[in-house]
PDB file of N, CA and C in Angstrom:
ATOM      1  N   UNK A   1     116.649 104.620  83.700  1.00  0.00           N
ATOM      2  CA  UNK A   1     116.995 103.217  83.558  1.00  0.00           C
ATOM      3  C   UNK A   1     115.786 102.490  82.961  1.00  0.00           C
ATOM      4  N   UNK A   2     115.970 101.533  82.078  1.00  0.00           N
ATOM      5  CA  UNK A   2     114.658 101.018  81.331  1.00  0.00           C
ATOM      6  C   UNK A   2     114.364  99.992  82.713  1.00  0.00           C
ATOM      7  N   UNK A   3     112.949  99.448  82.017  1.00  0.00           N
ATOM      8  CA  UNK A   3     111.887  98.930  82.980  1.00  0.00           C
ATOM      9  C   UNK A   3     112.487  97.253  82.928  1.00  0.00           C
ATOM     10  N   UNK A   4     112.909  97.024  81.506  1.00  0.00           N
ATOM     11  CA  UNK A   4     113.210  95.183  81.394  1.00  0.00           C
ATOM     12  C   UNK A   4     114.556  95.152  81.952  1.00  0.00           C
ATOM     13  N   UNK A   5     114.729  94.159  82.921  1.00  0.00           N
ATOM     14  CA  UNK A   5     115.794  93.825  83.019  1.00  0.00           C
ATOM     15  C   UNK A   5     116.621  93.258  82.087  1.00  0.00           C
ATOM     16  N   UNK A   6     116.370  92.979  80.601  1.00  0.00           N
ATOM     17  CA  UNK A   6     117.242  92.214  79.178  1.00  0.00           C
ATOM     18  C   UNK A   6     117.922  93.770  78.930  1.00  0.00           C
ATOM     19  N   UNK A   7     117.381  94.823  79.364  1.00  0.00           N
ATOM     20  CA  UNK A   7     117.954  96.222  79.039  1.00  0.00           C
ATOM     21  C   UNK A   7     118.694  97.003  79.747  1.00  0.00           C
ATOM     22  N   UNK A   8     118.228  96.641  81.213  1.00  0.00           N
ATOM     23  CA  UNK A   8     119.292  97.174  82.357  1.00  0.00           C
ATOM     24  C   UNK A   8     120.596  96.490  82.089  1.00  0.00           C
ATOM     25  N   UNK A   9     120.878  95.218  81.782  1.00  0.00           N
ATOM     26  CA  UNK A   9     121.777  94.455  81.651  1.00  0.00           C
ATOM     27  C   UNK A   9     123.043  95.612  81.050  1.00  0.00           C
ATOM     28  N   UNK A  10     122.762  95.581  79.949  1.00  0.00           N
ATOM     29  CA  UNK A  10     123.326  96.100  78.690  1.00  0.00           C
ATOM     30  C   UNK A  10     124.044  97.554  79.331  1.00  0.00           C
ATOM     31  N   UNK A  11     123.131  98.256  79.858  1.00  0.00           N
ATOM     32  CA  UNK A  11     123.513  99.672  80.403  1.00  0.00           C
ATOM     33  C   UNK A  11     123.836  99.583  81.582  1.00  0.00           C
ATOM     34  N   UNK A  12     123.966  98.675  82.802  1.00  0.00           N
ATOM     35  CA  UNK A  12     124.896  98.510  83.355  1.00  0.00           C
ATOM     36  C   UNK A  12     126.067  98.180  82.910  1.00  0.00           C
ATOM     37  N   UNK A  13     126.163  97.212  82.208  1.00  0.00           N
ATOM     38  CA  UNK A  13     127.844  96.373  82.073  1.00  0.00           C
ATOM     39  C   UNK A  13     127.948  97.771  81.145  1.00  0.00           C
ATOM     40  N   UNK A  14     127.578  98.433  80.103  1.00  0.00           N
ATOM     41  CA  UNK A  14     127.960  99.599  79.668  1.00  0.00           C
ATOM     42  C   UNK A  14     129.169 100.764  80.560  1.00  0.00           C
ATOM     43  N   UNK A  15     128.249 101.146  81.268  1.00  0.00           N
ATOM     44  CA  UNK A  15     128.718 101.695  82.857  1.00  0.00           C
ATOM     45  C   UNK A  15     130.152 101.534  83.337  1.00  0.00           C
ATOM     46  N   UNK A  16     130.000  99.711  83.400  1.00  0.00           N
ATOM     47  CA  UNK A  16     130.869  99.164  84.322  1.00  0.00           C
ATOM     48  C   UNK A  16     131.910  99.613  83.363  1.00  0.00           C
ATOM     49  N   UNK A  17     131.695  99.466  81.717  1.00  0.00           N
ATOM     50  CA  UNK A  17     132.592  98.638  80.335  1.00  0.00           C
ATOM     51  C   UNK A  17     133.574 100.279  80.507  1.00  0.00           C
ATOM     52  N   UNK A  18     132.304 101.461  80.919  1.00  0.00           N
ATOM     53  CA  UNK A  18     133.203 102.652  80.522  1.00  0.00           C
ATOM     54  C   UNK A  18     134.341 102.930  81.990  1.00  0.00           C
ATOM     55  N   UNK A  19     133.159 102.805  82.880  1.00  0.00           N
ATOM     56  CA  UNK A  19     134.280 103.435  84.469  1.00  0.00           C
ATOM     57  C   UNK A  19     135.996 102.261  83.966  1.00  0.00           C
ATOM     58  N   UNK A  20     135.751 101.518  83.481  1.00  0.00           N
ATOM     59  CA  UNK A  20     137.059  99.891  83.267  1.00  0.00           C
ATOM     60  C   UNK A  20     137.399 101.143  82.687  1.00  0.00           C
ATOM     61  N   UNK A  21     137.440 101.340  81.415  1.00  0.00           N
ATOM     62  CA  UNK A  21     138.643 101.369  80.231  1.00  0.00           C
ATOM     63  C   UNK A  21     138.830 103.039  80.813  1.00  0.00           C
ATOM     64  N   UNK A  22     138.101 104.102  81.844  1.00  0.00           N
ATOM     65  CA  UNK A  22     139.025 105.326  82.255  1.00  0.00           C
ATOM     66  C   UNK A  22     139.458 104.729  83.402  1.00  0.00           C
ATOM     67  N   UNK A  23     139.764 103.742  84.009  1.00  0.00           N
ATOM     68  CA  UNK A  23     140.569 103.702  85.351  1.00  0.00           C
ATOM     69  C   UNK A  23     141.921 103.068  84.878  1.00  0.00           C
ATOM     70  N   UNK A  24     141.480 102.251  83.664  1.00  0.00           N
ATOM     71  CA  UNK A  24     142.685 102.006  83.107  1.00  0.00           C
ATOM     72  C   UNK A  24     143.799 102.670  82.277  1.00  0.00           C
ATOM     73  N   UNK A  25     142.847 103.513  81.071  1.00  0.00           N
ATOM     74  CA  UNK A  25     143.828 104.613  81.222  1.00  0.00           C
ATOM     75  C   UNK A  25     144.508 105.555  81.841  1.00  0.00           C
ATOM     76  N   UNK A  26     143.712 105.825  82.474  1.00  0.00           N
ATOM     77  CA  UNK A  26     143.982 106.926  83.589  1.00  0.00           C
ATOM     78  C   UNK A  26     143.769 108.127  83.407  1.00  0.00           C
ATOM     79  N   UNK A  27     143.281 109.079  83.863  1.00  0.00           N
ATOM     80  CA  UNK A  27     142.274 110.286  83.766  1.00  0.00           C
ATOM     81  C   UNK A  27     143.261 111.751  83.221  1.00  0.00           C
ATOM     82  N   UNK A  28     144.200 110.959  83.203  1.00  0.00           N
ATOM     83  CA  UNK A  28     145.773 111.971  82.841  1.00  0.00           C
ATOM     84  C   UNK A  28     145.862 111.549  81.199  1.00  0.00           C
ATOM     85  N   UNK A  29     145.466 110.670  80.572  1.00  0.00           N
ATOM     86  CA  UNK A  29     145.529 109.973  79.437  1.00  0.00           C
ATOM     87  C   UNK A  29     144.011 110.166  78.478  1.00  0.00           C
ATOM     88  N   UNK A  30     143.164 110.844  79.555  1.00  0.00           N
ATOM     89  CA  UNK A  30     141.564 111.254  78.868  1.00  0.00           C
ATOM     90  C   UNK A  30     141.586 112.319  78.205  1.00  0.00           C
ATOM     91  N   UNK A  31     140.681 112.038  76.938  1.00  0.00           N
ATOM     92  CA  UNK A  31     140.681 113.354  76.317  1.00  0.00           C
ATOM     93  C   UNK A  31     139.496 113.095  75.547  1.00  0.00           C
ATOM     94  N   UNK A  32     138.721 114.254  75.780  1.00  0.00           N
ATOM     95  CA  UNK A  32     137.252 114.530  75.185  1.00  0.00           C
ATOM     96  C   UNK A  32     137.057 114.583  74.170  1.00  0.00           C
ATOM     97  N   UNK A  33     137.715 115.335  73.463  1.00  0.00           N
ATOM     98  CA  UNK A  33     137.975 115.486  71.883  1.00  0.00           C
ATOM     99  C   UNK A  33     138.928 114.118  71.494  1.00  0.00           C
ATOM    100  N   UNK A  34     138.472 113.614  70.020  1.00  0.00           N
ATOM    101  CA  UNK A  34     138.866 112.648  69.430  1.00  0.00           C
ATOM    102  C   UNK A  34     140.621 112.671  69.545  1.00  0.00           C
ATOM    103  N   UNK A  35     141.503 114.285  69.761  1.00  0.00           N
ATOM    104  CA  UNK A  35     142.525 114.352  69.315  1.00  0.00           C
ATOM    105  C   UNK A  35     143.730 113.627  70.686  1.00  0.00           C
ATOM    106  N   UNK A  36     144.960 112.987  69.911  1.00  0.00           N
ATOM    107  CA  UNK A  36     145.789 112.472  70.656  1.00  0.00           C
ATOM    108  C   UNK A  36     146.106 113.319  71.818  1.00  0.00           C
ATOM    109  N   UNK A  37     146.462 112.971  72.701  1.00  0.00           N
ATOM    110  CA  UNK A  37     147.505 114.478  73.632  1.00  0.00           C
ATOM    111  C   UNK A  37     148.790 113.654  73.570  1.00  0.00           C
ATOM    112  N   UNK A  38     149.236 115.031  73.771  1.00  0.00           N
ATOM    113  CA  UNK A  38     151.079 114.931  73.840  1.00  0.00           C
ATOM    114  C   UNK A  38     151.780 113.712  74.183  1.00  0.00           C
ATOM    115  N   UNK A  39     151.737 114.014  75.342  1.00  0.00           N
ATOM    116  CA  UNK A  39     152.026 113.000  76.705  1.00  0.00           C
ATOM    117  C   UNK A  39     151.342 111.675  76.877  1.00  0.00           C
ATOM    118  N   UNK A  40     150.334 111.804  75.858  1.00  0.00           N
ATOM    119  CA  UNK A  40     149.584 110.293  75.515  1.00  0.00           C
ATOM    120  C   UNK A  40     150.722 108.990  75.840  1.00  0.00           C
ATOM    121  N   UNK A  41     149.954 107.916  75.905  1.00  0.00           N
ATOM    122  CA  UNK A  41     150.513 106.708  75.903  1.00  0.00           C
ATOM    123  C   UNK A  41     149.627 105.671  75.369  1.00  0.00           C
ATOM    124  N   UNK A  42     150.421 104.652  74.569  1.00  0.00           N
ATOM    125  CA  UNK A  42     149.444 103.561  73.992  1.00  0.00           C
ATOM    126  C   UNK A  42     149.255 102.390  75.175  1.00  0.00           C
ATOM    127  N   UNK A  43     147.478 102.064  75.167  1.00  0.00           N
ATOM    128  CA  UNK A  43     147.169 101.679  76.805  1.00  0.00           C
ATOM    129  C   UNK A  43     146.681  99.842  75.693  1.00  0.00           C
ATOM    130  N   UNK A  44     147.170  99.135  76.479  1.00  0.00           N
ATOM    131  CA  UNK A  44     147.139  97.913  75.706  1.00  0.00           C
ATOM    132  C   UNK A  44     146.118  96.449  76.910  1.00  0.00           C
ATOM    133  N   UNK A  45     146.130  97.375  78.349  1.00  0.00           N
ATOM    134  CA  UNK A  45     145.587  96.527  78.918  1.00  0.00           C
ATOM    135  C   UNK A  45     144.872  96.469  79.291  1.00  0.00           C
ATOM    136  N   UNK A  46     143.734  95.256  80.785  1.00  0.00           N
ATOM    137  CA  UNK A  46     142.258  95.512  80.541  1.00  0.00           C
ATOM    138  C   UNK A  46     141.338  95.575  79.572  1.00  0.00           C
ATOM    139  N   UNK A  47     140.077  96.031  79.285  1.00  0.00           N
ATOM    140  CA  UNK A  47     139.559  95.888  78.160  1.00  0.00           C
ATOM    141  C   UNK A  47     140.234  96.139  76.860  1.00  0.00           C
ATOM    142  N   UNK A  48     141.308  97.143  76.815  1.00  0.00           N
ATOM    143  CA  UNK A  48     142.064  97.707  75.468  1.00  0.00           C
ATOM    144  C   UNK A  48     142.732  96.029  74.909  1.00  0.00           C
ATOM    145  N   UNK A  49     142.854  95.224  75.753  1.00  0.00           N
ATOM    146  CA  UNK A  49     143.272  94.011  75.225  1.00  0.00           C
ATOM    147  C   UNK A  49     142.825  93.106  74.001  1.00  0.00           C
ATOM    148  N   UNK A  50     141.479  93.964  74.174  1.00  0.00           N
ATOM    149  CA  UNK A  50     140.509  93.183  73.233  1.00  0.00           C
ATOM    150  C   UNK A  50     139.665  94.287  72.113  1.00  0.00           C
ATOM    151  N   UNK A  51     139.375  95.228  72.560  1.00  0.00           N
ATOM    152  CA  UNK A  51     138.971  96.467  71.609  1.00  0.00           C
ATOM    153  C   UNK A  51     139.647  97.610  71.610  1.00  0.00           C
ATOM    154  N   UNK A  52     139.664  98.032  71.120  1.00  0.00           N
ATOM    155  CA  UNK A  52     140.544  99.829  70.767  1.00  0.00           C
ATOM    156  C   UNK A  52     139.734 100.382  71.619  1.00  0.00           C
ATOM    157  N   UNK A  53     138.585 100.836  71.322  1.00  0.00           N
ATOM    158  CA  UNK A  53     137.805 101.695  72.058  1.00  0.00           C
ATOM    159  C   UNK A  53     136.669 101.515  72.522  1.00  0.00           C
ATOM    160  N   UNK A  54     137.064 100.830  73.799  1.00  0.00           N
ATOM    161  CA  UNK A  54     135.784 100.279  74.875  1.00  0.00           C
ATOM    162  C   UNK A  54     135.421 101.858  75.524  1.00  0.00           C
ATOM    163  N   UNK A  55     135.450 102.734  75.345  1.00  0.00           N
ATOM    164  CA  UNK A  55     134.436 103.762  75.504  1.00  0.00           C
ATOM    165  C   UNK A  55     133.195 104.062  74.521  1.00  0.00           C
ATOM    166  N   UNK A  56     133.993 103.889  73.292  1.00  0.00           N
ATOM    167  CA  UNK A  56     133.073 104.526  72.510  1.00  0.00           C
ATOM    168  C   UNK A  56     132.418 103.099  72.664  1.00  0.00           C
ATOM    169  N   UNK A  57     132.637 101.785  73.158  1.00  0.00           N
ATOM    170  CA  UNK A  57     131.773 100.452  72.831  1.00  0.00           C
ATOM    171  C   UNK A  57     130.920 100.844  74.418  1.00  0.00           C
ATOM    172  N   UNK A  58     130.971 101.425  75.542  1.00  0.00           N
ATOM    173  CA  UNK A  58     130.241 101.415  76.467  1.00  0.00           C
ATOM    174  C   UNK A  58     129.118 102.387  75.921  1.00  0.00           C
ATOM    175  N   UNK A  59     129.321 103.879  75.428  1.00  0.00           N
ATOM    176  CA  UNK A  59     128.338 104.660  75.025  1.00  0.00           C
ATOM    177  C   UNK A  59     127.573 103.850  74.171  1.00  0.00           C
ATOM    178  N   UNK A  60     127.390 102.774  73.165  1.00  0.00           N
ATOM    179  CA  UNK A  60     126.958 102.303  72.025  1.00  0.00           C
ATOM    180  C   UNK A  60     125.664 101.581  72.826  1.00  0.00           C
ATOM    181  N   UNK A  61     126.415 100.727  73.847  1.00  0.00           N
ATOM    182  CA  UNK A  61     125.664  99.553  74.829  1.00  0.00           C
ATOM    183  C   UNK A  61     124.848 100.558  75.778  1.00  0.00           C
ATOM    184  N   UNK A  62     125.190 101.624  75.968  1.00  0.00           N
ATOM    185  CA  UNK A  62     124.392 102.330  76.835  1.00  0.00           C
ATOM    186  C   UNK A  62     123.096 102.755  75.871  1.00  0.00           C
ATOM    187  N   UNK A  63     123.386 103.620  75.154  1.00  0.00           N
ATOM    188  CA  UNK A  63     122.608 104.384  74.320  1.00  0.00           C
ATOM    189  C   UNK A  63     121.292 103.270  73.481  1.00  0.00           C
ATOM    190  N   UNK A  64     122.185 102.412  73.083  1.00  0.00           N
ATOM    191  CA  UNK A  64     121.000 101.181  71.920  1.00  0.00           C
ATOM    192  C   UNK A  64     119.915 101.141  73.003  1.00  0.00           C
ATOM    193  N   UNK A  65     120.497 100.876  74.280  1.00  0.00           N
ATOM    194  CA  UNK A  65     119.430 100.244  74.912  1.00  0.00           C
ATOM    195  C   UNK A  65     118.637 100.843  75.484  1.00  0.00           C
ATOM    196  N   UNK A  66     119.271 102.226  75.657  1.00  0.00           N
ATOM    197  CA  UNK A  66     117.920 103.065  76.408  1.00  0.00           C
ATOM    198  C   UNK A  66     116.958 103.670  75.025  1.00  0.00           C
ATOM    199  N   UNK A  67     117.674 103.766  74.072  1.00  0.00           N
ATOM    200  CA  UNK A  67     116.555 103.543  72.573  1.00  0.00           C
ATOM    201  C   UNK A  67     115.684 102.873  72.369  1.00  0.00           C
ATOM    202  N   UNK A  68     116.282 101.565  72.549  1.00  0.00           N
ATOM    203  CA  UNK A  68     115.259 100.213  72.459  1.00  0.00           C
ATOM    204  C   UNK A  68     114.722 100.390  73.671  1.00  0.00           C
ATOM    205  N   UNK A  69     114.769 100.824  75.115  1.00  0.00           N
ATOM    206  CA  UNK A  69     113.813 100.671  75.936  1.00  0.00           C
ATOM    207  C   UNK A  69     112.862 101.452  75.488  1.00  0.00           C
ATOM    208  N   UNK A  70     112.639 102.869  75.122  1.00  0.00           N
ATOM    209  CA  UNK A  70     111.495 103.610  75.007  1.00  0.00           C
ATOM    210  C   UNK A  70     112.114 104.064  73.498  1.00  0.00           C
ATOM    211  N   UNK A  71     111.420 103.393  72.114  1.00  0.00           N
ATOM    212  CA  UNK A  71     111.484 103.720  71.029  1.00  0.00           C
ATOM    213  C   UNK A  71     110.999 104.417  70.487  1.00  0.00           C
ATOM    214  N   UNK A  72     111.685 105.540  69.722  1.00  0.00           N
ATOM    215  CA  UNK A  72     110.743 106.288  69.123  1.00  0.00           C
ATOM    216  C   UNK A  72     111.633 106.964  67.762  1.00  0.00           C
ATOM    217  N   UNK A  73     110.767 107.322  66.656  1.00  0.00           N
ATOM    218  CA  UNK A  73     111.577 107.495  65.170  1.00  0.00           C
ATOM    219  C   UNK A  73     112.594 108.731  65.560  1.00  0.00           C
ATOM    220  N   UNK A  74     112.260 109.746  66.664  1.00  0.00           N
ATOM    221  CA  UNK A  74     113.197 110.897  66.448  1.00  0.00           C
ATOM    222  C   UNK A  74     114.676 110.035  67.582  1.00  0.00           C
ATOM    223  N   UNK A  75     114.266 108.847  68.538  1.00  0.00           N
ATOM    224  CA  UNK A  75     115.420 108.742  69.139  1.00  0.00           C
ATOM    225  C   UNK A  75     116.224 107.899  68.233  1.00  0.00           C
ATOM    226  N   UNK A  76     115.940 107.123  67.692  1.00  0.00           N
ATOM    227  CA  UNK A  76     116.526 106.216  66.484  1.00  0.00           C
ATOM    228  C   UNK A  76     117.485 107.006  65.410  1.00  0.00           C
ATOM    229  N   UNK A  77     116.546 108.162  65.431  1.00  0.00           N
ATOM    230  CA  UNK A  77     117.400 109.156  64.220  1.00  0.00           C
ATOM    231  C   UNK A  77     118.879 109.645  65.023  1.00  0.00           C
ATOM    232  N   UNK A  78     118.531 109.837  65.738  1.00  0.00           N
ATOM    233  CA  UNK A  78     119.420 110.703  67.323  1.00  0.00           C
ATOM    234  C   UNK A  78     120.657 109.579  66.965  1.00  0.00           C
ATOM    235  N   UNK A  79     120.014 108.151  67.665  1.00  0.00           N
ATOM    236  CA  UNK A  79     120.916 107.299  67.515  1.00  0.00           C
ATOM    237  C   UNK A  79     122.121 107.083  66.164  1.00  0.00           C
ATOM    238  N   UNK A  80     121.136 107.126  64.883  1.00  0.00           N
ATOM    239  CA  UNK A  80     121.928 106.893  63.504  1.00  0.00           C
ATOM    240  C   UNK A  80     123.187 108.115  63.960  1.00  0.00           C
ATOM    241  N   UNK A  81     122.661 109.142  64.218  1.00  0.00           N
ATOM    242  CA  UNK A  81     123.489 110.161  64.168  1.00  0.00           C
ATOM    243  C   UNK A  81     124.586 109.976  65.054  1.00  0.00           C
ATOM    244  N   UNK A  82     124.415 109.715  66.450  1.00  0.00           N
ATOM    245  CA  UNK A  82     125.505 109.299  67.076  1.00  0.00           C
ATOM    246  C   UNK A  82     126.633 107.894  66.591  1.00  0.00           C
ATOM    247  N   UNK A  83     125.905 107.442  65.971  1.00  0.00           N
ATOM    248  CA  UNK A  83     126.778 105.978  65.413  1.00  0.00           C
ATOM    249  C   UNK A  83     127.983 106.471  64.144  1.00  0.00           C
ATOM    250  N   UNK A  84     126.988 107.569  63.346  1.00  0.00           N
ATOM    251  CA  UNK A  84     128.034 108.225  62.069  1.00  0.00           C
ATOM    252  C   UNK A  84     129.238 109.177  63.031  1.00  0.00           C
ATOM    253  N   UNK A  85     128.567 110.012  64.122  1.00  0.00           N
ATOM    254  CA  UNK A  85     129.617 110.372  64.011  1.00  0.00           C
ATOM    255  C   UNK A  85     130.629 110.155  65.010  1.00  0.00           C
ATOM    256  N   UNK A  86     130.342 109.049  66.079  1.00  0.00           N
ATOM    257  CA  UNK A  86     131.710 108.014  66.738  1.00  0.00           C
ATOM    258  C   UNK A  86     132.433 107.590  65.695  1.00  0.00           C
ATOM    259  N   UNK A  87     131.845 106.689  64.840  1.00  0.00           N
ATOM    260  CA  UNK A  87     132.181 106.237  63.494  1.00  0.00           C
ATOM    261  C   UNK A  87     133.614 107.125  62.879  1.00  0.00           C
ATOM    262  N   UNK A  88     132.552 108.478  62.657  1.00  0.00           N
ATOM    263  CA  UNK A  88     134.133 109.356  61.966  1.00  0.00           C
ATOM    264  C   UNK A  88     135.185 109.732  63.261  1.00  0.00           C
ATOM    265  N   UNK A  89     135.190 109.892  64.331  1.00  0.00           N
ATOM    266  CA  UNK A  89     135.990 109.971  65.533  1.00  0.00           C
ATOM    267  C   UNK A  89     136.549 108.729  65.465  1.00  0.00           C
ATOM    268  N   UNK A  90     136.150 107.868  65.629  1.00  0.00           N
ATOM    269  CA  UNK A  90     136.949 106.532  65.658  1.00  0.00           C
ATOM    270  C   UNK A  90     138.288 106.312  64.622  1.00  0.00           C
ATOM    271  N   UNK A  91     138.092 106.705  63.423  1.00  0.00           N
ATOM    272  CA  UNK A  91     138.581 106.655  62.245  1.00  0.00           C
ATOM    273  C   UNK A  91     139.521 107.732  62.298  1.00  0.00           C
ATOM    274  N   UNK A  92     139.082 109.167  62.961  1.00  0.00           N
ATOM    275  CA  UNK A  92     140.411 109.866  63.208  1.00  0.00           C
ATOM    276  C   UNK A  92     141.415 109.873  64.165  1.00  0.00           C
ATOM    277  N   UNK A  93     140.499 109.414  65.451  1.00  0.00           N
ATOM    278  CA  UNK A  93     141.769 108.893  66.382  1.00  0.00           C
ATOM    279  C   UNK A  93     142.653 107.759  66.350  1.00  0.00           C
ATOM    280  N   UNK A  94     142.190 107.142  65.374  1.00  0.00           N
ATOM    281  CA  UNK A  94     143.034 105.505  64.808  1.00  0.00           C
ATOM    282  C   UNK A  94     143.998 106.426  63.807  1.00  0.00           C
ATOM    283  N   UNK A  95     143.835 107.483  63.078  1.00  0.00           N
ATOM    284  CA  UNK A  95     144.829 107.964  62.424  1.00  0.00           C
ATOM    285  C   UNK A  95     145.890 108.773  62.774  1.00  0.00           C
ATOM    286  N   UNK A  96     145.420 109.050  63.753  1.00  0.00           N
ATOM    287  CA  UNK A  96     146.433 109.485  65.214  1.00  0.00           C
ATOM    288  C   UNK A  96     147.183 109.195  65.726  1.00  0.00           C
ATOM    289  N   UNK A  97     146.827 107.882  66.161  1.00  0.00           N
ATOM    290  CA  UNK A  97     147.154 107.194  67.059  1.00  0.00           C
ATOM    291  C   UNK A  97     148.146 106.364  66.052  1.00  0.00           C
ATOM    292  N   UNK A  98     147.945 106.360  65.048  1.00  0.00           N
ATOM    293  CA  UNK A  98     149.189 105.124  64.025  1.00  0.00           C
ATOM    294  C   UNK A  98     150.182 105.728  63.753  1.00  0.00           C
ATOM    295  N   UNK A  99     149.915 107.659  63.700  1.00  0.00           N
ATOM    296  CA  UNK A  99     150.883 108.476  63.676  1.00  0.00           C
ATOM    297  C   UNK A  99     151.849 108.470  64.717  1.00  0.00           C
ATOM    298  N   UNK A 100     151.219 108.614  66.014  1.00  0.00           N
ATOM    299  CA  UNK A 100     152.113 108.851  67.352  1.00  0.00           C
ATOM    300  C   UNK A 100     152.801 107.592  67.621  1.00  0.00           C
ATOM    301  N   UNK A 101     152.242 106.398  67.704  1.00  0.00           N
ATOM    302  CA  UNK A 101     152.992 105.534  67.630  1.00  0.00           C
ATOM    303  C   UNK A 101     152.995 104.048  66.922  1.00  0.00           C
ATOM    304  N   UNK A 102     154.041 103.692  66.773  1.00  0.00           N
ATOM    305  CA  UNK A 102     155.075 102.913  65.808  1.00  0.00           C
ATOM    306  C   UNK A 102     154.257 101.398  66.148  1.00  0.00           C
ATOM    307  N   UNK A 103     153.826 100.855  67.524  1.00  0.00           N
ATOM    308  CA  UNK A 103     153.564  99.460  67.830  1.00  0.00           C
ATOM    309  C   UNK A 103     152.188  99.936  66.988  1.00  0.00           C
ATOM    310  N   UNK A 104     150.988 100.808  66.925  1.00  0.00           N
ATOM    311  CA  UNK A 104     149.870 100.989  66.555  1.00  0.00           C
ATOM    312  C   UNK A 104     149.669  99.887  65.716  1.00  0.00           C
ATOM    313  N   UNK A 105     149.937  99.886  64.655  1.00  0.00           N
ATOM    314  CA  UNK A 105     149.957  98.816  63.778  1.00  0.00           C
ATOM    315  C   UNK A 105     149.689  97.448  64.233  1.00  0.00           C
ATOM    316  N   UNK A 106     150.652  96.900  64.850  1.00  0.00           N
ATOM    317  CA  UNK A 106     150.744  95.985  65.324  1.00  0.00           C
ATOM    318  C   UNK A 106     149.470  95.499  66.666  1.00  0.00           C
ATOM    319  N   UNK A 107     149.318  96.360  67.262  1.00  0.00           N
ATOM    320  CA  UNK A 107     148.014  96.749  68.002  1.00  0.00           C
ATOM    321  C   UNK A 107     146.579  96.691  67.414  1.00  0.00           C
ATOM    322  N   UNK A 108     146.694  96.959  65.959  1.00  0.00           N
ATOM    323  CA  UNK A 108     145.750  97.370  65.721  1.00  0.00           C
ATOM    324  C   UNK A 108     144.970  95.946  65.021  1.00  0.00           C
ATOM    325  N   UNK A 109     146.138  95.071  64.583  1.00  0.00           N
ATOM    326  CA  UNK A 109     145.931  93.891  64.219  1.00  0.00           C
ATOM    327  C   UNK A 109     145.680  92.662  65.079  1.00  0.00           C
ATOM    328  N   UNK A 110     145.460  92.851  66.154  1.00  0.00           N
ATOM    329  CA  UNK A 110     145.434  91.850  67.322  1.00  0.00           C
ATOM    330  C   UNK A 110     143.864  92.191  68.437  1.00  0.00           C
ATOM    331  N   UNK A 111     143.326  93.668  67.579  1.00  0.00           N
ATOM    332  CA  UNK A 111     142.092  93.896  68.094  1.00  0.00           C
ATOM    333  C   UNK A 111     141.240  94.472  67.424  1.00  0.00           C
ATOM    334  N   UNK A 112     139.659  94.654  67.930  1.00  0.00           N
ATOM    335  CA  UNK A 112     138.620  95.048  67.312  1.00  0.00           C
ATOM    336  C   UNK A 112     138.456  96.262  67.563  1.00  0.00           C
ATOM    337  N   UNK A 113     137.885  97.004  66.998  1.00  0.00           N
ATOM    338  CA  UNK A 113     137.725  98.536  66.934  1.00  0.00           C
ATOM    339  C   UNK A 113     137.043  98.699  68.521  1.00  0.00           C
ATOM    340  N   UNK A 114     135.539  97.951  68.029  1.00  0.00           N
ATOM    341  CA  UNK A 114     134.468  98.788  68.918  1.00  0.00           C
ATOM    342  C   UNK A 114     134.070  97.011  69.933  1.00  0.00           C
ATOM    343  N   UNK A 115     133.367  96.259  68.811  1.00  0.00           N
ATOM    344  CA  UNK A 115     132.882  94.953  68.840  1.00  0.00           C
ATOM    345  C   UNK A 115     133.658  94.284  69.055  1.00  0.00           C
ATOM    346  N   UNK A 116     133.535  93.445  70.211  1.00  0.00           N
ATOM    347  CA  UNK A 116     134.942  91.849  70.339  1.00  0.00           C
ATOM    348  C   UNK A 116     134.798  91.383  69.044  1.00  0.00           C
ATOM    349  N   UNK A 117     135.894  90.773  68.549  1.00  0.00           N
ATOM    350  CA  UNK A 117     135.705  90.044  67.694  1.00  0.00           C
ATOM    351  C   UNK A 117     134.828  89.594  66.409  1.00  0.00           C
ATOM    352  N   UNK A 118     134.112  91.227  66.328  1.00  0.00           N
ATOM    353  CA  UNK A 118     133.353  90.886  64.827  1.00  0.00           C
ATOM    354  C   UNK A 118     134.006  92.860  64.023  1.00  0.00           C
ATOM    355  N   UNK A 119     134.138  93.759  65.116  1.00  0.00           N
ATOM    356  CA  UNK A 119     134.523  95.098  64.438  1.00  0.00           C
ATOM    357  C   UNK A 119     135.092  95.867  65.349  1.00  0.00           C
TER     358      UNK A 119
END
């Protein structure tokens, strides 16, 4: 856990942002790999109200900040790398997910990927 509390902040509510969006899906609806499951369901409430993927937005808030707490060029690199490739996961489970279902669309226009209201 970093030493500033401007950084604990971040990686707590991170924490909190991820345990939210798996209690809301529900642990029957989790899947590790980017790919849809079967039996999936499109989860629209709780944080999903407002971002697609408040997981991959809790890892982001977790990770920046324990970067920025103890900086260094190889964790930064670490970081770029994790950002490209949520980035391409993000982009394939949105292509998935528009496949499996029909509201997606409509879902997809009423929220932000990762970021409230800017992505």
């Amino acid at each position: 856990m970093p030493d500033s509390p401007w950084l604990q902040i971040p990686v707590l509510a991170g924490i909190v942002l991820g345990i939210w969006a798996i209690v809301i899906m529900g642990t029957d609806n989790v899947n590790i790999p980017p790919d849809v499951m079967m039996d999936a369901h499109l989860v629209e409430e709780g944080p999903y109200k407002v971002i697609r993927h408040p997981m991959y937005t809790a890892i982001f808030m977790v990770v920046i900040s324990l970067v920025a707490a103890t900086f260094t060029v190889s964790r930064a690199a670490a970081l770029g790398i994790l950002i490209i490739d949520l980035i391409f996961k993000i982009r394939y489970e949105e292509n998935q997910l528009a496949a499996k279902f029909n509201e997606y669309a409509a879902y997809r226009n009423r929220t932000n990927r990762v970021i409230p209201f800017i992505w």
